[in-house]
N, C-alpha and C. Protein backbone atom coordinates (compact mmCIF):
# COMPACT_ATOMS: atom_id res chain seq x y z
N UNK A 1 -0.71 -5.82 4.34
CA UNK A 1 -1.65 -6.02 5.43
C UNK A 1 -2.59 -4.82 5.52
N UNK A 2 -3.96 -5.03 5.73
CA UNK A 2 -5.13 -4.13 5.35
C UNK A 2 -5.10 -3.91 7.46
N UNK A 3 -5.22 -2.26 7.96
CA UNK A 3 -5.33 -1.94 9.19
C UNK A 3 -6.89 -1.98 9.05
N UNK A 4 -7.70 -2.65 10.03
CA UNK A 4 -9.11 -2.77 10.09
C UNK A 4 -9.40 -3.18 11.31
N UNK A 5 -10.01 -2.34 12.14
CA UNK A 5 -10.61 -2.06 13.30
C UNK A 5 -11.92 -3.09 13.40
N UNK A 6 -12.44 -4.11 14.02
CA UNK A 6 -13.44 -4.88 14.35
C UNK A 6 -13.95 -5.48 12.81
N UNK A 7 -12.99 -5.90 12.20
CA UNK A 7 -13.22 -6.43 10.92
C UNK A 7 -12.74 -7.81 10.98
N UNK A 8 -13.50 -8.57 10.87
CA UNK A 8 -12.79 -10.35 10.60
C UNK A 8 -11.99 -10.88 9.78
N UNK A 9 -11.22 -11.70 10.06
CA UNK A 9 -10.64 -12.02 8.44
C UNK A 9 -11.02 -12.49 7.82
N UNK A 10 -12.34 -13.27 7.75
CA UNK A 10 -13.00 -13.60 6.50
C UNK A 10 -13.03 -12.21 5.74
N UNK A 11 -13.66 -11.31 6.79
CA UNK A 11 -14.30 -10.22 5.79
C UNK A 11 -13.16 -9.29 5.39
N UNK A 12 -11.68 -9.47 5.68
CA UNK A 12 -10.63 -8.71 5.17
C UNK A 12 -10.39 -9.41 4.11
N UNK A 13 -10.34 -10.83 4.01
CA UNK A 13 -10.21 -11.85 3.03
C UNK A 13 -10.99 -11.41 2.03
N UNK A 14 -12.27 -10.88 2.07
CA UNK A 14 -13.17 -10.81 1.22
C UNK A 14 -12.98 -9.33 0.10
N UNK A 15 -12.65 -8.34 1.44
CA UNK A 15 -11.73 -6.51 0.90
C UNK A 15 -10.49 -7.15 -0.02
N UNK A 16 -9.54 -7.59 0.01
CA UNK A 16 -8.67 -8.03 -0.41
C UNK A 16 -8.90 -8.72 -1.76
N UNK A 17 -9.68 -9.20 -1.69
CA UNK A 17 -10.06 -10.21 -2.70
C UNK A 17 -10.80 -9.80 -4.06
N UNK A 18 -11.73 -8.33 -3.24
CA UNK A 18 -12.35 -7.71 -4.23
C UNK A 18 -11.77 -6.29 -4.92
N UNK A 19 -11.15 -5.97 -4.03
CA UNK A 19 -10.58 -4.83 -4.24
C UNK A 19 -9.87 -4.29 -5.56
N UNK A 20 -10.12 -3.32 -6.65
CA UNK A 20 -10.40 -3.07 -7.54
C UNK A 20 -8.87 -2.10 -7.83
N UNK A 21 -8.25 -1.73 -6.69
CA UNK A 21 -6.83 -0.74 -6.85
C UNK A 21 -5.81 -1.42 -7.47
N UNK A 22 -5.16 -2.88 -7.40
CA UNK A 22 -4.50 -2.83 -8.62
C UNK A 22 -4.94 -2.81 -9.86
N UNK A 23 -6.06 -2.67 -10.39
CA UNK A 23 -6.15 -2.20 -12.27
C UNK A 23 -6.69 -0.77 -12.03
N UNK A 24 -6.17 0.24 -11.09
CA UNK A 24 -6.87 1.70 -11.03
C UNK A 24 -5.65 2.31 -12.04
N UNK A 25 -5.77 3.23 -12.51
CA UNK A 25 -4.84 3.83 -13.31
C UNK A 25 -3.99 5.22 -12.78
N UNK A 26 -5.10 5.30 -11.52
CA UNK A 26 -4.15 6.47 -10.71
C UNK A 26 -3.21 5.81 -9.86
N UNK A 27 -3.56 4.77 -9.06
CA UNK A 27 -2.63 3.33 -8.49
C UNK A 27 -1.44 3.92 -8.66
N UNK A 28 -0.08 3.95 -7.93
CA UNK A 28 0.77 3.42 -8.06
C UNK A 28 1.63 2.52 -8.83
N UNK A 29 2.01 2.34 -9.92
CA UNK A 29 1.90 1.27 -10.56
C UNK A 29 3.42 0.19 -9.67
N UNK A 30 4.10 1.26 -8.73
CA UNK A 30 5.28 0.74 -8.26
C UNK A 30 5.07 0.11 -6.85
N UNK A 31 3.50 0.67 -6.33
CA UNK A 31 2.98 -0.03 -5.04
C UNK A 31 1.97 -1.06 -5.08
N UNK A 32 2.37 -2.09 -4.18
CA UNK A 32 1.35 -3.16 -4.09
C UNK A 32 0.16 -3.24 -2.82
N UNK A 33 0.11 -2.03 -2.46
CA UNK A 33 -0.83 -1.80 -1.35
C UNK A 33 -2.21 -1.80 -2.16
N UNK A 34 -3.30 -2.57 -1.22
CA UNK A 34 -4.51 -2.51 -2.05
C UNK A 34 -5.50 -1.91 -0.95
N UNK A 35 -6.90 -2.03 -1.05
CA UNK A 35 -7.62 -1.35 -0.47
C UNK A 35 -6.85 -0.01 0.22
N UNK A 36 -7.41 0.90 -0.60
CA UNK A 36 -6.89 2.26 0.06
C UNK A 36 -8.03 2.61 0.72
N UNK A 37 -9.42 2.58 0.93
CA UNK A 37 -10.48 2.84 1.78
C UNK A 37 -10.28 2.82 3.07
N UNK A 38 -9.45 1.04 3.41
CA UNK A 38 -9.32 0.49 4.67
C UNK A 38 -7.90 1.43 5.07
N UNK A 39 -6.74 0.92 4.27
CA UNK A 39 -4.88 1.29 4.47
C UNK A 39 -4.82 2.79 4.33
N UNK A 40 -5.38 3.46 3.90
CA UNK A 40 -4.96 5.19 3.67
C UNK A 40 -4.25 5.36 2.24
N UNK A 41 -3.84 6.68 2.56
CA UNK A 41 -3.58 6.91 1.02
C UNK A 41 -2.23 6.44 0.86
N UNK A 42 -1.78 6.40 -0.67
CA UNK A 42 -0.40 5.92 -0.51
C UNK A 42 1.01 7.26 -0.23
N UNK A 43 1.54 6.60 -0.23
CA UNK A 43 2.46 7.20 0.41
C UNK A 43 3.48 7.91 -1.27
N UNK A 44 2.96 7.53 -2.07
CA UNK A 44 3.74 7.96 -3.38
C UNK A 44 3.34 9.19 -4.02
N UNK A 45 2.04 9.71 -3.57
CA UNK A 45 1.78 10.93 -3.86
C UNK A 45 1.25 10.91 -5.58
N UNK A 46 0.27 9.56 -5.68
CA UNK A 46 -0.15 10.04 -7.31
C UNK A 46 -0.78 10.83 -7.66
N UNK A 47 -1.06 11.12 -8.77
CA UNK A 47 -1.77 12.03 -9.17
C UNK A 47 -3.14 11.68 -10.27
N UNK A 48 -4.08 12.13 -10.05
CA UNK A 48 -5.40 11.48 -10.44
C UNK A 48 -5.04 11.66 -11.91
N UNK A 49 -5.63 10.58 -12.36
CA UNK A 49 -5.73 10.14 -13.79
C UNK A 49 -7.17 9.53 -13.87
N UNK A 50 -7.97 8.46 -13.24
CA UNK A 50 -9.09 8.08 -13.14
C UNK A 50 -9.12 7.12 -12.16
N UNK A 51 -10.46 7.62 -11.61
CA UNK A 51 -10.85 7.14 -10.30
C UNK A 51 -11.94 5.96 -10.99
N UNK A 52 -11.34 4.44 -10.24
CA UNK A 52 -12.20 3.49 -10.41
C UNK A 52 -12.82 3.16 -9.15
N UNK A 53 -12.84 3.35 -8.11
CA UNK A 53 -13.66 3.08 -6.90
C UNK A 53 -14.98 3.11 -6.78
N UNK A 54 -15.79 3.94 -7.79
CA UNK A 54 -17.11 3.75 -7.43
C UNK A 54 -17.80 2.18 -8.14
N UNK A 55 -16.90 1.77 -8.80
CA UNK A 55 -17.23 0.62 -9.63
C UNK A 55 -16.58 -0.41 -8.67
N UNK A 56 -15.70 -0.69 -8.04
CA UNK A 56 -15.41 -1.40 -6.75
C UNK A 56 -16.74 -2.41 -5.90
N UNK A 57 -16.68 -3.63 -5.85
CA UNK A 57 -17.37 -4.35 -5.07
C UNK A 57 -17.57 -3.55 -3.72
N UNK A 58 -16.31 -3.47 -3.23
CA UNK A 58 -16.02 -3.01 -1.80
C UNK A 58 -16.67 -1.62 -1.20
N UNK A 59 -16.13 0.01 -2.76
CA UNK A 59 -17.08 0.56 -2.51
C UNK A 59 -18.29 0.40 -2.25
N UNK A 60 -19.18 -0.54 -3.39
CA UNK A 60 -20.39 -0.73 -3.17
C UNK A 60 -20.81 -1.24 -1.92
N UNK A 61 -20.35 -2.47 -1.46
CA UNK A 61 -20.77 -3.17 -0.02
C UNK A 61 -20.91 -2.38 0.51
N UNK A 62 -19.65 -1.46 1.22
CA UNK A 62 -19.46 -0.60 2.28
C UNK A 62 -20.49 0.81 2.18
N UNK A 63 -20.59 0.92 1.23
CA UNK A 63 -21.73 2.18 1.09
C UNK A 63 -21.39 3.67 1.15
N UNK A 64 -19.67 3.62 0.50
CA UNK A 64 -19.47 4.73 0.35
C UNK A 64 -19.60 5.40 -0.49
N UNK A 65 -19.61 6.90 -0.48
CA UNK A 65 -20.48 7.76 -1.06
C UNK A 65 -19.06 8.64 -1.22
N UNK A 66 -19.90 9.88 -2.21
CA UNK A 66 -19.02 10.69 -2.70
C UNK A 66 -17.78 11.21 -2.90
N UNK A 67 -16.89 11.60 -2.53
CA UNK A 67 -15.55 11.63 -2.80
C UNK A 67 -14.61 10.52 -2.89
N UNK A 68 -13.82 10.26 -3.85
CA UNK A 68 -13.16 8.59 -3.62
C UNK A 68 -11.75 9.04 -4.03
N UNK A 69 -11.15 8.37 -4.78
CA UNK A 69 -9.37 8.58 -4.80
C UNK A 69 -8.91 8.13 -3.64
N UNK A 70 -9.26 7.06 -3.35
CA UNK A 70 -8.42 7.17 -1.97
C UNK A 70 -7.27 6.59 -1.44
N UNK A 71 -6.55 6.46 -2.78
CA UNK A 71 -5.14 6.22 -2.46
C UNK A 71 -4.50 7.69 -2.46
N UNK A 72 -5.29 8.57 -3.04
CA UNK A 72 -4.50 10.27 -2.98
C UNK A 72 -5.18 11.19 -1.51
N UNK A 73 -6.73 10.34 -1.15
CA UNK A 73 -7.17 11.48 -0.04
C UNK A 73 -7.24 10.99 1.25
N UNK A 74 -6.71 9.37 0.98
CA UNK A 74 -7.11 8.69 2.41
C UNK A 74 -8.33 7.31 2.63
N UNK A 75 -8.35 6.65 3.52
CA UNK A 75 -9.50 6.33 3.97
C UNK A 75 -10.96 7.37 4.54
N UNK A 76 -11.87 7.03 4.03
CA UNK A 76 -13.14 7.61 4.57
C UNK A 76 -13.14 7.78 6.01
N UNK A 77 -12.78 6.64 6.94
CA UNK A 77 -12.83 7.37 8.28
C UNK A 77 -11.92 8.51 8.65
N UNK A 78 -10.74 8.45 7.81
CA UNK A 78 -9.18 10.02 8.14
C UNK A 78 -10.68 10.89 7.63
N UNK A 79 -10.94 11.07 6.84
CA UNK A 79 -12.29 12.36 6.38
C UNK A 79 -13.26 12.52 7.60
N UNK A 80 -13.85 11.30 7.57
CA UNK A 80 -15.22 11.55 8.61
C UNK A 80 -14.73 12.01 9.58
N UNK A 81 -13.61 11.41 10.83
CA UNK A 81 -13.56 11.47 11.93
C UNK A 81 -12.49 12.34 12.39
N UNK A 82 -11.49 13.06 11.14
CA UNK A 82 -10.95 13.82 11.69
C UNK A 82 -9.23 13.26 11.95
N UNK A 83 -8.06 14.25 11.68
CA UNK A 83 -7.27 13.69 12.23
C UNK A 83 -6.63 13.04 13.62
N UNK A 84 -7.57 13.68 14.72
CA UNK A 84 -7.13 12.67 15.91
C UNK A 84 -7.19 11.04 15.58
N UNK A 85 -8.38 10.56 15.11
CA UNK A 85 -8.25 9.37 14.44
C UNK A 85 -7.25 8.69 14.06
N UNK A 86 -6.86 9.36 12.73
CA UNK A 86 -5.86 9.21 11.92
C UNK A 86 -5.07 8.54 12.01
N UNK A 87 -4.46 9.90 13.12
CA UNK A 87 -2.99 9.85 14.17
C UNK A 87 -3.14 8.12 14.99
N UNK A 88 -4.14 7.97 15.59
CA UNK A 88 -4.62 7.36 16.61
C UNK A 88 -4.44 5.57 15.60
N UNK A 89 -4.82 5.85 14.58
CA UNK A 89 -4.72 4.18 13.90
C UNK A 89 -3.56 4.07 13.32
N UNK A 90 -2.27 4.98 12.97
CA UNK A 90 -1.10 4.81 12.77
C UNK A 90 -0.63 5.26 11.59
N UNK A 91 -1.61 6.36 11.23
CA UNK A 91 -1.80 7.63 9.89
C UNK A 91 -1.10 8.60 10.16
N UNK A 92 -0.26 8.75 11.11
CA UNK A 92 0.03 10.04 11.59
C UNK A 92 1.59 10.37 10.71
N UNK A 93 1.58 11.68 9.75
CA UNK A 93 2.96 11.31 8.88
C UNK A 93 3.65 12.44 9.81
């Protein structure tokens, strides 16, 4: 289940659908969590091998920019907004 704040389920249907993290090679290969943009990072602690996110539908739609990995650094909003956030959507380890 993808945590998404004022997001529809068509349009989670749609993250889900496009989402590019199971064929990433830094992935998890033992986790089935997808969109790490929306869910946070994983909880397995990989280690970068190659980042496919900028090639991502989802990246693209959403219009994120520079730093990605984000099954190792998080969702973009834990970055932008800071850990009160974080804590606050159920990131808090």
């Amino acid at each position: 289940m993808i945590l998404m704040i004022g997001v529809s389920d068509e349009e989670k249907k749609w993250i889900e659908s496009s989402c590019k993290c199971p064929e990433c090679p830094t992935k998890p290969k033992e986790e089935a969590k997808k969109a790490y943009c929306y869910n946070d990072r994983s909880e397995a602690k990989p280690n970068a091998v190659a980042c496919i996110c900028p090639t991502c539908d989802v990246y693209k739609n959403k219009n994120f920019l520079g730093t990605n990995y984000y099954c190792i650094t998080g969702r973009p909003i834990t970055k932008i907004a800071g850990a009160e956030v974080h804590e606050a959507l159920g990131g808090g380890r």
